[in-house]
Structure formats: C-alpha cells, structure tokens
N, C-alpha and C. Protein backbone atom coordinates (compact mmCIF):
# COMPACT_ATOMS: atom_id res chain seq x y z
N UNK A 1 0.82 -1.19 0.00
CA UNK A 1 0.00 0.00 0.00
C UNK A 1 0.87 1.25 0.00
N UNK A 2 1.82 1.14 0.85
CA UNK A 2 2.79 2.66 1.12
C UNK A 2 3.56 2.39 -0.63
N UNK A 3 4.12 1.71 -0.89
CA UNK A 3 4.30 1.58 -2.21
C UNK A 3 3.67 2.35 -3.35
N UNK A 4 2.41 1.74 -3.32
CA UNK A 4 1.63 1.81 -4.39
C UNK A 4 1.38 3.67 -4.23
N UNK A 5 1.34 3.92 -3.09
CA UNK A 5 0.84 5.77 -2.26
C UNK A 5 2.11 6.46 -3.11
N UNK A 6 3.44 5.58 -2.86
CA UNK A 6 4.66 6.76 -2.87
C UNK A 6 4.46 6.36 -4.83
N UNK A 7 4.66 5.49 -5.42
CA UNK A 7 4.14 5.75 -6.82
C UNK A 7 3.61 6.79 -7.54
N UNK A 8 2.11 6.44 -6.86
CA UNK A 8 1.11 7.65 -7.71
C UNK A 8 1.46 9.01 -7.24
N UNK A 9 2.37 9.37 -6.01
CA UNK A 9 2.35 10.72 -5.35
C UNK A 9 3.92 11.17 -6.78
N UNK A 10 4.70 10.07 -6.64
CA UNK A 10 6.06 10.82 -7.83
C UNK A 10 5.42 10.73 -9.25
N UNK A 11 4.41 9.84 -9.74
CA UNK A 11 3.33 9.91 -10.63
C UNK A 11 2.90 11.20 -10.91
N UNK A 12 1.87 11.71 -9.91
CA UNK A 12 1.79 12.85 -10.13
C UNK A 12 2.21 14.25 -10.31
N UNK A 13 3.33 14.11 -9.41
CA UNK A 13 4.23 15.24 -9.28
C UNK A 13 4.94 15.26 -10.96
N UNK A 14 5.28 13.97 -11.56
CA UNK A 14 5.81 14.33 -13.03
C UNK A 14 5.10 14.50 -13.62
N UNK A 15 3.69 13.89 -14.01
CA UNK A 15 2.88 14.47 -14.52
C UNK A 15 2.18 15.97 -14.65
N UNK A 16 2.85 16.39 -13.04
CA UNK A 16 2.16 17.88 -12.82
C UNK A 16 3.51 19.02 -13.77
N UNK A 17 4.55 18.22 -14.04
CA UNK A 17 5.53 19.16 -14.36
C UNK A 17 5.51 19.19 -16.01
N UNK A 18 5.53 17.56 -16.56
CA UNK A 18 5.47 17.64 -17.96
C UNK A 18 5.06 18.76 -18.88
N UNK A 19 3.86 19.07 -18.64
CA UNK A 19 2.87 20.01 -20.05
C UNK A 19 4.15 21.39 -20.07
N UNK A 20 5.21 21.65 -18.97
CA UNK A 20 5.55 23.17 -19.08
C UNK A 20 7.48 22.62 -19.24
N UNK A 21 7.41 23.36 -19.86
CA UNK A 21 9.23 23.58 -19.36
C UNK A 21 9.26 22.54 -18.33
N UNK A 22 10.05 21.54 -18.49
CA UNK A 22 11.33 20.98 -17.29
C UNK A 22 11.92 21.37 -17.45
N UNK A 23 12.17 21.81 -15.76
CA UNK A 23 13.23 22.73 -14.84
C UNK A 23 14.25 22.00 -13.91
N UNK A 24 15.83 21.68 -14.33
CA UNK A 24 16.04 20.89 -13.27
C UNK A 24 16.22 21.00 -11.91
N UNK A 25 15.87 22.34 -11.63
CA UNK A 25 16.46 22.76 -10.08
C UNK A 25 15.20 22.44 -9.66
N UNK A 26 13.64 23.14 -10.34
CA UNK A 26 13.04 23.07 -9.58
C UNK A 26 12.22 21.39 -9.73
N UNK A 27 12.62 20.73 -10.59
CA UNK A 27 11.89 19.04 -10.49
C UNK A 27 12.99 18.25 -9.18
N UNK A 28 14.75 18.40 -9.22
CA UNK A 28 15.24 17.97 -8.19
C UNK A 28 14.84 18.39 -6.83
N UNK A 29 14.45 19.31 -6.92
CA UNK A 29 13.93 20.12 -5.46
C UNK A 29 12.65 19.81 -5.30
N UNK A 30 11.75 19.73 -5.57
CA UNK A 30 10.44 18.89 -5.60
C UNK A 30 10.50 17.24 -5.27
N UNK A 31 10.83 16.74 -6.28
CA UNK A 31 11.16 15.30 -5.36
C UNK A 31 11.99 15.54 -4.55
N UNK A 32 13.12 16.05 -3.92
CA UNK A 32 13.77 15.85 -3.11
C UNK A 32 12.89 16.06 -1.48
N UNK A 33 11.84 17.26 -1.94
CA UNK A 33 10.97 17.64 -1.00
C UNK A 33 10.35 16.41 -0.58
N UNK A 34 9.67 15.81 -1.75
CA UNK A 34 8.58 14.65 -1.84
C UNK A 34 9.15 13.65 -0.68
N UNK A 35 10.59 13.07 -1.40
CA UNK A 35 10.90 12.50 -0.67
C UNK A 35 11.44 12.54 1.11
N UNK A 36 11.98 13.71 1.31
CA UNK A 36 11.81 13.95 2.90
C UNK A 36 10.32 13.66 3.60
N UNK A 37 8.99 14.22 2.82
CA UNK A 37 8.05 14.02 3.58
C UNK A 37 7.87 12.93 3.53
N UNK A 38 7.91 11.88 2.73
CA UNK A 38 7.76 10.22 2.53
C UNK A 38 8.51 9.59 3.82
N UNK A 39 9.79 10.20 3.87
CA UNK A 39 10.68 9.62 4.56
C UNK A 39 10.10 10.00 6.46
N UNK A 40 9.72 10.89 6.44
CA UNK A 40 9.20 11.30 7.73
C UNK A 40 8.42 10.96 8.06
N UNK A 41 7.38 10.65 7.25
CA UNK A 41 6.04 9.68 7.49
C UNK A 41 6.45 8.36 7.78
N UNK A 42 7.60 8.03 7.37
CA UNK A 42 7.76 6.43 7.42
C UNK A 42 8.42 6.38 8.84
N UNK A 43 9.34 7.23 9.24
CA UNK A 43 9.78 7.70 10.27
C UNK A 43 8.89 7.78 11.75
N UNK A 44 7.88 8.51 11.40
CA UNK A 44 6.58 8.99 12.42
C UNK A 44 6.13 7.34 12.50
N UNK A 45 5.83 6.90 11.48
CA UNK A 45 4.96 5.43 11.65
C UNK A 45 5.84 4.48 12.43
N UNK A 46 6.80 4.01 12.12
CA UNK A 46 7.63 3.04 12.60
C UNK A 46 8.36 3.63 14.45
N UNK A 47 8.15 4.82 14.12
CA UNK A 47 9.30 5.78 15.75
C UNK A 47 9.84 5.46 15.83
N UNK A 48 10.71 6.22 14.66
CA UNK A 48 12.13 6.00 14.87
C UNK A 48 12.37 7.39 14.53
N UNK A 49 14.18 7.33 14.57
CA UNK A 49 14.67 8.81 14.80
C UNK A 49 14.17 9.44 12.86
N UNK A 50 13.72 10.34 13.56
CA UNK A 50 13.01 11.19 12.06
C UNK A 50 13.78 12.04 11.38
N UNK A 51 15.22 12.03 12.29
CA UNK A 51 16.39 13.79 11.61
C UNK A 51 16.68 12.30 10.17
N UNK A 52 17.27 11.07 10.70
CA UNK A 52 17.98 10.19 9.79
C UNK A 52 16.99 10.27 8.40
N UNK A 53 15.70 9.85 8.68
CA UNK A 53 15.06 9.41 7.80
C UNK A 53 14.87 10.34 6.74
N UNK A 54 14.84 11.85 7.50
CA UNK A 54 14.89 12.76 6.39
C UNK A 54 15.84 12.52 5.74
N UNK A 55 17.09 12.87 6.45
CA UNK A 55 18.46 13.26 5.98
C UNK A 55 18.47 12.41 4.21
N UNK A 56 18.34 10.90 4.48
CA UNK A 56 18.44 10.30 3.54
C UNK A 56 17.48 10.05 2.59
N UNK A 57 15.79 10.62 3.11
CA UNK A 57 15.11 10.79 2.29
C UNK A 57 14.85 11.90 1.25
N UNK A 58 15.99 12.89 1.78
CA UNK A 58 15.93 13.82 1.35
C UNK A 58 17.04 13.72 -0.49
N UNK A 59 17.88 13.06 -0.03
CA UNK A 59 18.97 12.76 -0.97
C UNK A 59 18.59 11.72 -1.99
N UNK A 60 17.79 10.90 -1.21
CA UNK A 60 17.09 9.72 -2.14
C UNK A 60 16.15 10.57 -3.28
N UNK A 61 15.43 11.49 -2.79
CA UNK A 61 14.37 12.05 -3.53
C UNK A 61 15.26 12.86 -4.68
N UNK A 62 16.42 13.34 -4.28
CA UNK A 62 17.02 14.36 -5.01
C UNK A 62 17.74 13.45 -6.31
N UNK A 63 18.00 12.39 -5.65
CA UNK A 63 19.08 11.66 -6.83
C UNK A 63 17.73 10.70 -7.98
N UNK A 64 16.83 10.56 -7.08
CA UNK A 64 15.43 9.73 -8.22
C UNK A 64 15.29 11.05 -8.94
N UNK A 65 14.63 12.34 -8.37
CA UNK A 65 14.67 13.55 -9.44
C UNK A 65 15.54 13.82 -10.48
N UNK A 66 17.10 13.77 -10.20
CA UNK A 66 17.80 13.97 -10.94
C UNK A 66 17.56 12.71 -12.21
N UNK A 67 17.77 11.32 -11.51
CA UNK A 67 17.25 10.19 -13.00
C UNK A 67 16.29 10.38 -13.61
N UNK A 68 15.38 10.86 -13.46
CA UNK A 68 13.94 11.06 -14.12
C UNK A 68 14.03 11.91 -14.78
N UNK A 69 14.41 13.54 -14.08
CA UNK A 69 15.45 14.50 -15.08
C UNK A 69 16.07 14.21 -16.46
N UNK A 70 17.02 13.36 -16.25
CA UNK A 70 17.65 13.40 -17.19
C UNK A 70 17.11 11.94 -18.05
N UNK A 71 16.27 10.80 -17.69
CA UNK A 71 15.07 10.03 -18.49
C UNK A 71 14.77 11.12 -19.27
N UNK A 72 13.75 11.78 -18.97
CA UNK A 72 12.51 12.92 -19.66
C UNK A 72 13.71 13.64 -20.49
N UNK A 73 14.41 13.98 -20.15
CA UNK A 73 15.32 15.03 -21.53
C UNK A 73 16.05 14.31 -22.48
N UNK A 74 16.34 12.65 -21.93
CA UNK A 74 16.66 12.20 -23.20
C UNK A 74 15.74 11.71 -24.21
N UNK A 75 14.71 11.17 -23.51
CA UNK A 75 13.32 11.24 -24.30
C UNK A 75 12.67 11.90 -24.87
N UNK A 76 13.09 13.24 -24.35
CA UNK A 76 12.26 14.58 -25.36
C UNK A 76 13.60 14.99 -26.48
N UNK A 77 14.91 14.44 -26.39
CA UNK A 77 15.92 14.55 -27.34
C UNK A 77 15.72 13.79 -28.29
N UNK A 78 15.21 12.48 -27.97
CA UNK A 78 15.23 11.47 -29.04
C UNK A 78 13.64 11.53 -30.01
N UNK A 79 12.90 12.05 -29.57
CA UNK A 79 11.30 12.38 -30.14
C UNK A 79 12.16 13.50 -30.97
C-alpha cells in the first residue's frame, strides 16, 4: 500500500511538471521535497529517529529527481 501511495504521489508530481518547461532545479527540489516528507512519514509510523530518515530521504528524492530528469530530456531529445 505505502508503495503503491509513494508511486502515484512521484506519478503525479511528473505528470504535474510535464505540459511546461522541465526545470532541473526546480523538479530535483520537488522530489527531493517529496521524498523527505515520505521519509518522515515512514519515520513517524515506525518511531524512529526522524532527523535520519529525512536526511536520507531527502537525498534519495534528489538523486530519483535527478534520473527522471535526465530520463525525460533524453526522451524529449530522441522524439
């Protein structure tokens, strides 16, 4: 279920960016966001220390942004 949640939530978020200009500061900074709150929720649920979960959810989100980033621009290179 938390799976299927964190999916449709980076789902949407690319979908919300597609129709305009991709931006890479502001799509890495968006998931990177995404992912801290993912990570804090998972954090809050389980209680455990919540600085860690960011810390690395934060970097996780930033480095999936950045692949998807640069997915979508080689895909809009090769179209």
């Amino acid at each position: 279920m938390v799976r299927s949640a964190a999916f449709g939530a980076v789902l949407a978020v690319t979908l919300e960016l597609l129709p305009e200009r991709i931006d890479l500061i502001g799509f890495v900074l968006q998931l990177a966001g995404l992912g801290s709150l993912s990570a804090l929720a998972l954090a809050v649920a389980r209680g455990e220390d919540d600085a860690l979960y960011a810390k690395y959810g934060t970097l996780a989100g930033a480095y999936i942004g950045l692949a998807l980033f640069l997915l979508l621009l080689t895909a809009q290179a090769v179209r």
